[in-house]
N, C-alpha and C. Protein backbone atom coordinates (compact mmCIF):
# COMPACT_ATOMS: atom_id res chain seq x y z
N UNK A 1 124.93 80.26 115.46
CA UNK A 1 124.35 81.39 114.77
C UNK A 1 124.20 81.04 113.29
N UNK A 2 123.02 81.55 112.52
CA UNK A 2 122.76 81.73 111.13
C UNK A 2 123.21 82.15 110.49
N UNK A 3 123.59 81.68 109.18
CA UNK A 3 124.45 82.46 108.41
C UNK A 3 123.65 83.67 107.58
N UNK A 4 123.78 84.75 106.84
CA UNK A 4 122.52 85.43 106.32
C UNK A 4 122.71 84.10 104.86
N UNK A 5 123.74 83.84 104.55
CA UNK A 5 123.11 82.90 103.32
C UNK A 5 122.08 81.70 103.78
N UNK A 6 122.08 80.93 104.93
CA UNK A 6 121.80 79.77 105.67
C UNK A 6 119.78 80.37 105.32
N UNK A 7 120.17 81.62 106.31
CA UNK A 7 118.61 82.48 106.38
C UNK A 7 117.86 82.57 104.81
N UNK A 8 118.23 83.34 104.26
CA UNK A 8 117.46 83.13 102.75
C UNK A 8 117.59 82.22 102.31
N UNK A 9 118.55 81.13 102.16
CA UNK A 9 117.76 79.51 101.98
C UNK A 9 116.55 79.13 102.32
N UNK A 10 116.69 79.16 103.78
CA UNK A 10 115.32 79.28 104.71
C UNK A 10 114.32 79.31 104.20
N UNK A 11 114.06 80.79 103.93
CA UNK A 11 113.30 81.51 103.87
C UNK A 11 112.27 81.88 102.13
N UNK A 12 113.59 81.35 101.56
CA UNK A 12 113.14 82.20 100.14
C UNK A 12 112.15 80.99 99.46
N UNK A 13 111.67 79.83 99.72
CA UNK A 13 110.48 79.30 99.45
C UNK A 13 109.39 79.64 99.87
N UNK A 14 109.21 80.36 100.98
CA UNK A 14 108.36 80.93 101.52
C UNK A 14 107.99 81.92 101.38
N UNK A 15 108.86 83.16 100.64
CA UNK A 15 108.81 83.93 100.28
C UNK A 15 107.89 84.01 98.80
N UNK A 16 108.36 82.49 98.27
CA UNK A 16 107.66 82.40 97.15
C UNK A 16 106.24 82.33 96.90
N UNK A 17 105.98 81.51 98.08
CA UNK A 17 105.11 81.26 98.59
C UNK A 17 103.56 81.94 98.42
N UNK A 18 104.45 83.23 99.75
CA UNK A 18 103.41 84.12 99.77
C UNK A 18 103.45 85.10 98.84
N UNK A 19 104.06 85.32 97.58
CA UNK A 19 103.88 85.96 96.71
C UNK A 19 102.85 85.53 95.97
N UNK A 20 102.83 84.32 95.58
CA UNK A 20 101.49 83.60 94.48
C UNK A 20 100.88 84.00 95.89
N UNK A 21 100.43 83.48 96.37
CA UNK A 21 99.40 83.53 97.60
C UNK A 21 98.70 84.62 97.26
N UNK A 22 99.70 85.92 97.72
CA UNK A 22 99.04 87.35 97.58
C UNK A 22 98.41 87.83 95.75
N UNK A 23 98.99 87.03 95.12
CA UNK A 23 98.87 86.98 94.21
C UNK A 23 97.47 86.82 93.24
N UNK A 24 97.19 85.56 93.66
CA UNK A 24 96.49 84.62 93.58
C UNK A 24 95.20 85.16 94.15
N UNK A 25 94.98 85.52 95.32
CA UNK A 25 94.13 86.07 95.93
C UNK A 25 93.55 87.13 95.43
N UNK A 26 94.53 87.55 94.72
CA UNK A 26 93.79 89.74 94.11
C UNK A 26 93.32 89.08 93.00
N UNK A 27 93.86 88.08 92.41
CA UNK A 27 93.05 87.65 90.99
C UNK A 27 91.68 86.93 91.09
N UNK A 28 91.76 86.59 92.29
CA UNK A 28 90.09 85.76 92.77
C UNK A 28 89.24 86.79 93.02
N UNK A 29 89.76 87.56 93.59
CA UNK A 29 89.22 88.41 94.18
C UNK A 29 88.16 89.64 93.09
N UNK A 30 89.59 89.93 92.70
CA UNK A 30 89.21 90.64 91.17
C UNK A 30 88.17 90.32 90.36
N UNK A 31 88.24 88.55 89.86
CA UNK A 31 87.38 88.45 89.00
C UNK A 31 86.04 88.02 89.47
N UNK A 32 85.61 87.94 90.95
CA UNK A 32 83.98 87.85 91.37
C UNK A 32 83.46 89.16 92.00
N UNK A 33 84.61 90.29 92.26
CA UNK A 33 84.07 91.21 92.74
C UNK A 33 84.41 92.48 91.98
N UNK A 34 85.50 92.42 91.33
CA UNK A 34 85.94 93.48 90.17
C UNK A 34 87.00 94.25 90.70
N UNK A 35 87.26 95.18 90.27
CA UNK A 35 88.06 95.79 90.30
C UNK A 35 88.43 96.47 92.12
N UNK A 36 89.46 96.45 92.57
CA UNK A 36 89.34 96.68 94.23
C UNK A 36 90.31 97.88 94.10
N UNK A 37 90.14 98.86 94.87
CA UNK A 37 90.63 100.02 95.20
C UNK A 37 92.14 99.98 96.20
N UNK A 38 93.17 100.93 95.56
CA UNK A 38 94.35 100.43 96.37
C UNK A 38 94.37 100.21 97.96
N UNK A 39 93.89 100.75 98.75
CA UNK A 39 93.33 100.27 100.12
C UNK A 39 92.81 98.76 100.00
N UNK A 40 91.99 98.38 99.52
CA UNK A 40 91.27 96.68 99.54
C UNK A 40 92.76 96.36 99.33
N UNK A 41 93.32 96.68 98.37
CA UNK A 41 94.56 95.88 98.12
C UNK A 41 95.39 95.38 98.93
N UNK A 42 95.67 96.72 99.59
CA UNK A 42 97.00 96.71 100.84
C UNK A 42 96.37 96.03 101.75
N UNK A 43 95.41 95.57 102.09
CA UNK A 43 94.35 95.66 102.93
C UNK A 43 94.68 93.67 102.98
N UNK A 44 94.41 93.11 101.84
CA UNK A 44 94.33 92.01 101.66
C UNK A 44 95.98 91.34 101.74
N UNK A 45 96.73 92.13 101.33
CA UNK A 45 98.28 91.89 101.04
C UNK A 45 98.91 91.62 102.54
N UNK A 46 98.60 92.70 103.29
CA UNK A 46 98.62 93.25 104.74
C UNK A 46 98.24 91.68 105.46
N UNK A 47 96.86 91.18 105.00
CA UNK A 47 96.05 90.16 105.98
C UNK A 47 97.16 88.83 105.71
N UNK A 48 97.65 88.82 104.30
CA UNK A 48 98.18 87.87 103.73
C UNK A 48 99.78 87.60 104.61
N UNK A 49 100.60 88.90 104.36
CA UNK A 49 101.79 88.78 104.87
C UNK A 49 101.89 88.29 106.41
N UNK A 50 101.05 88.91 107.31
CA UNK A 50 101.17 88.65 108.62
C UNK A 50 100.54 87.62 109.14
N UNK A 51 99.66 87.27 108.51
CA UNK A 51 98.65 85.70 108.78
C UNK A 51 99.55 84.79 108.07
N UNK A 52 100.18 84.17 106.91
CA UNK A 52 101.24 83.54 106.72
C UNK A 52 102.14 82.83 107.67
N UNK A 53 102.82 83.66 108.29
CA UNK A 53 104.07 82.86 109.03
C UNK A 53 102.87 82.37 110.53
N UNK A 54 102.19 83.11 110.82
CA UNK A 54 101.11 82.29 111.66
C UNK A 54 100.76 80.60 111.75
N UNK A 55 99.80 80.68 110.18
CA UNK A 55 99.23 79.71 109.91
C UNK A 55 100.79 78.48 109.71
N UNK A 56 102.04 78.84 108.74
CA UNK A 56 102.80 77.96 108.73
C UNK A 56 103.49 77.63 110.25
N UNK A 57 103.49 78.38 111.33
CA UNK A 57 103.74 77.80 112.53
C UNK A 57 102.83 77.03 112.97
N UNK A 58 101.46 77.30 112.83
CA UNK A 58 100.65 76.40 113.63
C UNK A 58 100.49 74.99 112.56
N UNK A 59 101.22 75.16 111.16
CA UNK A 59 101.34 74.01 110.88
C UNK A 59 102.15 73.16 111.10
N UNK A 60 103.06 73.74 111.63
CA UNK A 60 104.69 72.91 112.21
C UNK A 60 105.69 72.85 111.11
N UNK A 61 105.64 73.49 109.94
CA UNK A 61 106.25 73.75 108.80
C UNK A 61 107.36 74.76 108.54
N UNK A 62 107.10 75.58 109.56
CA UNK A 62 107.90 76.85 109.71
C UNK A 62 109.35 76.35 109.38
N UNK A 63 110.19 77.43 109.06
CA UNK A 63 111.83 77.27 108.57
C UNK A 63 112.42 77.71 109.72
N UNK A 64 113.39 77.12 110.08
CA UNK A 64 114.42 76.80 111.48
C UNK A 64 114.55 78.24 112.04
N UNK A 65 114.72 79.20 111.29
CA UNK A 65 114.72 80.82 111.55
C UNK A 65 113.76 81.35 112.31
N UNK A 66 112.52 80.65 112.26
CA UNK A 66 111.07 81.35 112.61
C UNK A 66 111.19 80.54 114.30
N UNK A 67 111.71 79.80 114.56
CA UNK A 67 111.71 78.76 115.78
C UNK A 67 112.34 79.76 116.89
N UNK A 68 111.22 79.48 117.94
CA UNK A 68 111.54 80.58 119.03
C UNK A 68 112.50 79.60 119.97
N UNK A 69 113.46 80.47 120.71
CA UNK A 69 113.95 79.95 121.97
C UNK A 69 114.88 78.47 121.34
């Protein structure tokens, strides 16, 4: 079993991760399309958080926590 310290080791680069990510994205976003309404926001944040641990599994990158079975 995981320790919860073991787990946010894990985890908390990834966390970092997808913060610039989400980040990063509203500022691209922002400056070719302007200003986005809090819905676009959540909207994009939303696509970001749950597509994330996706894409890093199908990269084989995932952190020992995310590993099924």
């Amino acid at each position: 079993m995981t320790t919860t310290t073991e787990k946010v080791r894990q985890l908390a680069p990834h966390w970092g991760v997808m913060f610039a990510l989400m980040l990063a994205l509203l500022a691209v976003v922002e400056r070719f399309v302007g200003e986005m309404p809090f819905w676009g926001s959540l909207l994009l944040v939303s696509v970001v958080a749950f597509g994330y641990p996706a894409v890093v599994r199908s990269l084989g990158v995932e952190p020992a926590v995310w590993r099924r079975g």
